[in-house]
Protein backbone atom coordinates (compact mmCIF):
# COMPACT_ATOMS: atom_id res chain seq x y z
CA UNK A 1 62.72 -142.85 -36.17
CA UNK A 2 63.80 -143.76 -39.80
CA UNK A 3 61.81 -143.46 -42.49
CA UNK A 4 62.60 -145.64 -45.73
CA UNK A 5 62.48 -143.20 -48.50
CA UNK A 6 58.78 -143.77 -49.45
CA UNK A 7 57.47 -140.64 -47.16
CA UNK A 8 56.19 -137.61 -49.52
CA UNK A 9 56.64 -134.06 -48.35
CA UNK A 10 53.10 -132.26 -48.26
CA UNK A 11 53.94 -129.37 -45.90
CA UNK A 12 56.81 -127.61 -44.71
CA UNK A 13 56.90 -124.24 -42.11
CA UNK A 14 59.58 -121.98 -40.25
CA UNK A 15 59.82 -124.49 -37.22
CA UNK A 16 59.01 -128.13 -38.84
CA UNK A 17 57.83 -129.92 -42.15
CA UNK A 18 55.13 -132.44 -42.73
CA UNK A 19 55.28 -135.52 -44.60
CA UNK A 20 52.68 -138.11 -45.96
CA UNK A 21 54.15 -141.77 -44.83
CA UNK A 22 52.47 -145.49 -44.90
CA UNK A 23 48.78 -143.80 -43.98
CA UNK A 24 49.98 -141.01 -41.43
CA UNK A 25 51.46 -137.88 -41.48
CA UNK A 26 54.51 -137.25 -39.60
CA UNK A 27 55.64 -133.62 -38.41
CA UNK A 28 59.22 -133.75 -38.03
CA UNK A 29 60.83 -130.39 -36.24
CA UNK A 30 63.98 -128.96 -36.44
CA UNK A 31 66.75 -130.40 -34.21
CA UNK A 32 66.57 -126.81 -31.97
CA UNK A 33 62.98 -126.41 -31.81
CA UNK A 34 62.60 -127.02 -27.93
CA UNK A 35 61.07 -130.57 -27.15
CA UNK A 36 58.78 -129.26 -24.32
CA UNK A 37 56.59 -126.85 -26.81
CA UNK A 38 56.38 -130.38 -29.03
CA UNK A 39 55.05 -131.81 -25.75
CA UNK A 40 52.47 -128.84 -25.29
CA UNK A 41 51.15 -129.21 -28.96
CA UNK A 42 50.08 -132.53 -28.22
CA UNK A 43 48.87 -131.44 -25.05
CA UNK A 44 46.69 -128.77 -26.83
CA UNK A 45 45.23 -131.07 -29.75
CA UNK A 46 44.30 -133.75 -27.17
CA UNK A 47 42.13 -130.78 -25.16
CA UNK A 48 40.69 -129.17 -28.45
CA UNK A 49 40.36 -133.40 -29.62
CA UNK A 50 38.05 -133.78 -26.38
CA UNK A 51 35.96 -130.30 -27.36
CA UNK A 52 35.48 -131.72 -30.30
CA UNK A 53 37.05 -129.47 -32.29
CA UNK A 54 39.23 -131.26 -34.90
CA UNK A 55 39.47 -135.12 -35.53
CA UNK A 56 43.33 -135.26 -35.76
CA UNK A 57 45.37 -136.97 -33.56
CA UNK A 58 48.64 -137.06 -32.34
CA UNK A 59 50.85 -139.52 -30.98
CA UNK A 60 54.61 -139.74 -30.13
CA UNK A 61 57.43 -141.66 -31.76
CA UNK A 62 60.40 -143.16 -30.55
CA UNK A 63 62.25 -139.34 -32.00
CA UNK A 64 61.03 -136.13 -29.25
CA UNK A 65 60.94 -134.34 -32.61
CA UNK A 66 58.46 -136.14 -34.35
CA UNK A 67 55.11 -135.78 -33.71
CA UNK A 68 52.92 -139.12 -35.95
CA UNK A 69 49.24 -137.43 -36.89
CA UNK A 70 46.16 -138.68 -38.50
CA UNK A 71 46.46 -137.99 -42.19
CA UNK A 72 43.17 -135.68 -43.66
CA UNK A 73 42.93 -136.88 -47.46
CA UNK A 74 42.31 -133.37 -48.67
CA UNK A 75 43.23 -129.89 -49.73
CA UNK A 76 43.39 -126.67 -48.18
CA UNK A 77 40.71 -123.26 -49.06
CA UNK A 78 43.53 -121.50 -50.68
CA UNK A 79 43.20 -123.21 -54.74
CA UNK A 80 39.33 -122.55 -53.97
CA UNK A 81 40.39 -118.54 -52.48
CA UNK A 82 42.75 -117.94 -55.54
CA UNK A 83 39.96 -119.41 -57.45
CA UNK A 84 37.76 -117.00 -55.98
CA UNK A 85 35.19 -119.66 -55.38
CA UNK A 86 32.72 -117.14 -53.81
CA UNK A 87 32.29 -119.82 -50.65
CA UNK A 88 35.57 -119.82 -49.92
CA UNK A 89 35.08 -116.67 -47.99
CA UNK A 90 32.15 -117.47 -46.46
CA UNK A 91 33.80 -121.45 -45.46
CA UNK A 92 36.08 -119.31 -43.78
CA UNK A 93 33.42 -117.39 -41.45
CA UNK A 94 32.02 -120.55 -40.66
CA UNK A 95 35.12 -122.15 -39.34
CA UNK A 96 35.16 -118.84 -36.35
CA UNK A 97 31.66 -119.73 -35.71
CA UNK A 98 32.08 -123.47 -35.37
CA UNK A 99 34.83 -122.79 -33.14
CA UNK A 100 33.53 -119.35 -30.72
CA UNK A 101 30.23 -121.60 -30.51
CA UNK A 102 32.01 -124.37 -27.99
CA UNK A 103 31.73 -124.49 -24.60
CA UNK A 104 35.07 -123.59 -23.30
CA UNK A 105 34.06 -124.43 -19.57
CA UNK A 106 36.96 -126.80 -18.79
CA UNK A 107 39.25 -127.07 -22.33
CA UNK A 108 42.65 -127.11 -20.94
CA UNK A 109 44.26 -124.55 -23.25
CA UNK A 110 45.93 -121.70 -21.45
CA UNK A 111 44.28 -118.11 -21.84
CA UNK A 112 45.71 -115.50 -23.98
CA UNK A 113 46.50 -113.26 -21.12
CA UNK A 114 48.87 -115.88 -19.80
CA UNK A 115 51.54 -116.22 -22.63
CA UNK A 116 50.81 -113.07 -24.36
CA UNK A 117 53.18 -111.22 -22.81
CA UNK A 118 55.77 -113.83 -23.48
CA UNK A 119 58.93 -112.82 -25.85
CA UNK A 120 57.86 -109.23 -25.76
CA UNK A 121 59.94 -106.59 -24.93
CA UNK A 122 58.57 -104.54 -21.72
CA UNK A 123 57.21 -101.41 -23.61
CA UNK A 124 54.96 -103.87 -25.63
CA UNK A 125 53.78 -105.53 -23.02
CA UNK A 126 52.82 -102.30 -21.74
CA UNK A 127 50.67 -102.01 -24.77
CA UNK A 128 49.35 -105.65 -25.50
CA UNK A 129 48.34 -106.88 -22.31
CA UNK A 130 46.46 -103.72 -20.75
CA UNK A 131 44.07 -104.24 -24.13
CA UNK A 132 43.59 -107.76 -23.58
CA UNK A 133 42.70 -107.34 -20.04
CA UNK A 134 39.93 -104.36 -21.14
CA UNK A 135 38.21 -106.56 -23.85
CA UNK A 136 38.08 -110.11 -21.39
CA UNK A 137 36.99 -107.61 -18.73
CA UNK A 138 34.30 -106.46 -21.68
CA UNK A 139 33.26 -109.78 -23.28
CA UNK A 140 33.19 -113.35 -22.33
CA UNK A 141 36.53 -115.54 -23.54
CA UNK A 142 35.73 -118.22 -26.01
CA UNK A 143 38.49 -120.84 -27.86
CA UNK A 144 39.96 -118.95 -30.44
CA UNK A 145 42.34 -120.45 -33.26
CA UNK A 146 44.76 -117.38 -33.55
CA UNK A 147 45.81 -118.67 -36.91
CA UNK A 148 43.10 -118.95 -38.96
CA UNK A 149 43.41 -118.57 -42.43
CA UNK A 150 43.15 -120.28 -45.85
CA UNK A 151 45.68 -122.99 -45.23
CA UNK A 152 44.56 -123.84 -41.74
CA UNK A 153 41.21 -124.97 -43.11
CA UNK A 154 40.91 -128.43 -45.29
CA UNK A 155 38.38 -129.79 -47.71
CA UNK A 156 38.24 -132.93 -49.26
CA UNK A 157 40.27 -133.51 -52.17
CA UNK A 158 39.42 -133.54 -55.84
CA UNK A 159 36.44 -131.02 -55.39
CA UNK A 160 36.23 -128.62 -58.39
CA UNK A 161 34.15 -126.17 -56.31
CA UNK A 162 32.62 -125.27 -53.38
CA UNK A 163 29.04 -125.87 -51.94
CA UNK A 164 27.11 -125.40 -48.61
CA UNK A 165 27.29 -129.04 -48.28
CA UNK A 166 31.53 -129.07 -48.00
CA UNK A 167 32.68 -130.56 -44.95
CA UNK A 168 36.11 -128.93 -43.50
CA UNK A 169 38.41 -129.19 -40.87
CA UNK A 170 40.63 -126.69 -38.82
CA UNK A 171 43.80 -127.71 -38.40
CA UNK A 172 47.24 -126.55 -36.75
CA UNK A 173 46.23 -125.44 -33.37
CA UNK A 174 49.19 -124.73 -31.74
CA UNK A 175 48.52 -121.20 -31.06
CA UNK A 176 44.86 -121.89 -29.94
CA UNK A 177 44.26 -119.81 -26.39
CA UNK A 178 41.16 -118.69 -24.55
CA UNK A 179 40.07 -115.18 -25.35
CA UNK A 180 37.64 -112.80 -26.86
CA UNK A 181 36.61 -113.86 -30.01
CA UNK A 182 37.49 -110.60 -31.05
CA UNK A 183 41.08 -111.37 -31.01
CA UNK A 184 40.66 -114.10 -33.65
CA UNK A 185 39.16 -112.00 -36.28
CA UNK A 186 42.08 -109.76 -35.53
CA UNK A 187 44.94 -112.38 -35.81
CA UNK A 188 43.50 -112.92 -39.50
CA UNK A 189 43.14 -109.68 -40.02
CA UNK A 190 46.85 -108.97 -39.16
CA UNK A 191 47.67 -112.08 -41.73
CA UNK A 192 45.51 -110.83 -44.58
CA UNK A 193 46.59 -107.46 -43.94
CA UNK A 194 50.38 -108.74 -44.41
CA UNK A 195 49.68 -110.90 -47.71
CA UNK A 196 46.83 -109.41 -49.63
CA UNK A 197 45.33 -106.60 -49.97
CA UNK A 198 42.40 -107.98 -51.81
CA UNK A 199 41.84 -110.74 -49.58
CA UNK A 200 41.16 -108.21 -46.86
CA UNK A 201 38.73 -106.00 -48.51
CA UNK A 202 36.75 -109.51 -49.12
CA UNK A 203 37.09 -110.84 -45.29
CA UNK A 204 36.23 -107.22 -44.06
CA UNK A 205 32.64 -107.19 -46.22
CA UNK A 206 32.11 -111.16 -45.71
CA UNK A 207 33.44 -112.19 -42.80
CA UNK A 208 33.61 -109.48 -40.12
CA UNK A 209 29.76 -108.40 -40.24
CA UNK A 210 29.17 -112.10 -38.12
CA UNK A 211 31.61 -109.84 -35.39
CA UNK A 212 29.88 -106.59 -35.19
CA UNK A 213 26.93 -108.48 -34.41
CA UNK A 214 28.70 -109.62 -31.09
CA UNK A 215 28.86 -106.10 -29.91
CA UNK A 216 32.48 -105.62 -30.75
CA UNK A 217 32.83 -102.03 -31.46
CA UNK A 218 35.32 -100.20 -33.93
CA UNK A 219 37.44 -99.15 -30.85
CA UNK A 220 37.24 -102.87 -29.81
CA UNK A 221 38.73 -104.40 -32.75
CA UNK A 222 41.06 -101.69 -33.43
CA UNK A 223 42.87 -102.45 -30.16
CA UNK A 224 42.62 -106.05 -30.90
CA UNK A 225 44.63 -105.68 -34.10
CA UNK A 226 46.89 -103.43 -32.27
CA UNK A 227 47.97 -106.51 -29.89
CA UNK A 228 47.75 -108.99 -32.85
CA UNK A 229 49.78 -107.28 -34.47
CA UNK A 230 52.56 -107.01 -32.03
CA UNK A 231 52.59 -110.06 -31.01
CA UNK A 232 52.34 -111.53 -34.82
CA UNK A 233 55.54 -109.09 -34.92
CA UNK A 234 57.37 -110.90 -32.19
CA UNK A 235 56.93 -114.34 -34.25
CA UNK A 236 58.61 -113.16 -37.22
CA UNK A 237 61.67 -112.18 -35.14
C-alpha cells in the first residue's frame, strides 16, 4: 500500500505507528512484527466489535502489515489527567465497569490462563500461572482490557473539561483476555506504578474502592499485581 504524502502521524508505539489518512486511520507495523499476531488483532476487535465493546473497525489492505481502522475524531484522558480534571479519574473507573459488566458467554478472546505463560521463563511461570488459576478458581472470569490506562481511553475533541455527560471509547485491545476482573485493576496498577507515583495514590482512593466491593481481598490483588507485573516485565524485554 502507498500512501501519497498527505497521511498525518497521530500515534506511534514499540511494535507499529498510526497515521490519520483520507478519513481512516492506518496502523502500519514494523517489517518483523509477525503477520499472524496482525491477523489475531483483527480477530480480537471483530469479537470485542460483536460484544459491543468498541465501535472501531478493522479491515485489511493489500500490505499484511497494515491494518486500515475507523478513525475516532478525538483525544485521549491524558491532557484532561495532567489537567487534573477531577473526572478524569473517575472516566477511568467507568471504562472497567462498562467493560467487567458484558456478558462474556461466547466472546472469542482467548483466556488469560492460555497465553499467560507464554515468553516466560519456567520459574515465572511457576509463579504467574498457579495465581491465576487460584483467583479464576475464586471468582468468575469477565473481559478484561489488560491495558487500560489514560491513552487507551478517547473523548471527543475540543472539550475544555470533563462532565458526567462525556462519551468515551476504549481502544487498543490487543491484549484483551478473559479473566478475573481483578487482574485488570492490577495491569493498571503495574502501569501507574511504573510512571507516576501520583497517579497511583489517585487510582488507589478513586478507582479501586469499585474492586473491593467485588470481594477481592488484599491477598487477592496482591497476587494479581504479582503476575501483572511479571508478565508486564516480559513485554519490556
Amino acid at each position: 500500500m502507498n500512501f501519497d504524502g498527505t497521511q498525518i502521524l497521530i500515534g506511534k508505539g514499540a511494535q507499529a505507528e498510526v497515521v490519520s489518512y483520507q478519513g481512516y486511520a492506518y496502523k502500519i507495523y514494523r517489517s518483523s512484527y509477525p503477520s499472524e499476531w496482525i491477523g489475531f488483532e483483527m480477530r480480537q476487535q471483530k469479537a470485542l466489535n460483536e460484544a459491543g465493546l468498541t465501535p472501531v473497525r478493522y479491515y485489511g489492505t493489500d500490505d499484511d502489515h497494515i491494518l486500515k481502522m475507523d478513525l475516532i475524531d478525538g483525544t485521549t484522558l491524558e491532557p484532561y489527567a495532567l489537567a487534573q480534571d477531577p473526572l478524569s479519574f473517575k472516566m477511568l473507573a467507568g471504562a472497567f465497569a462498562k467493560i467487567h459488566e458484558v456478558d462474556p458467554t461466547g466472546v472469542d478472546i482467548p483466556p488469560l490462563a492460555v497465553t499467560a505463560g507464554m515468553g516466560l521463563t519456567e520459574e515465572n511461570q511457576g509463579i504467574v500461572l498457579p495465581i491465576i488459576e487460584r483467583l479464576c478458581a475464586k471468582m468468575p472470569s469477565r473481559i478484561c482490557h489488560l491495558d487500560m490506562h489514560f491513552l487507551n481511553v478517547m473523548v471527543p475533541r475540543g472539550l475544555s473539561h470533563l462532565s458526567e455527560d462525556t462519551e468515551f471509547t476504549i481502544i487498543d485491545w490487543i491484549n484483551a483476555r478473559l479473566a478475573p476482573a481483578v487482574f485488570d485493576y492490577a495491569r493498571t496498577y503495574v502501569i501507574f506504578e511504573e510512571f507516576s507515583k501520583e497517579a497511583l495514590a489517585v487510582y488507589k482512593d478513586q478507582v479501586l474502592p469499585q474492586m473491593w466491593t467485588q470481594g477481592v481481598t488484599e491477598e487477592d490483588f496482591a497476587d494479581a499485581v504479582k503476575a501483572c507485573f511479571i508478565m508486564r516485565q516480559r513485554e519490556k524485554n
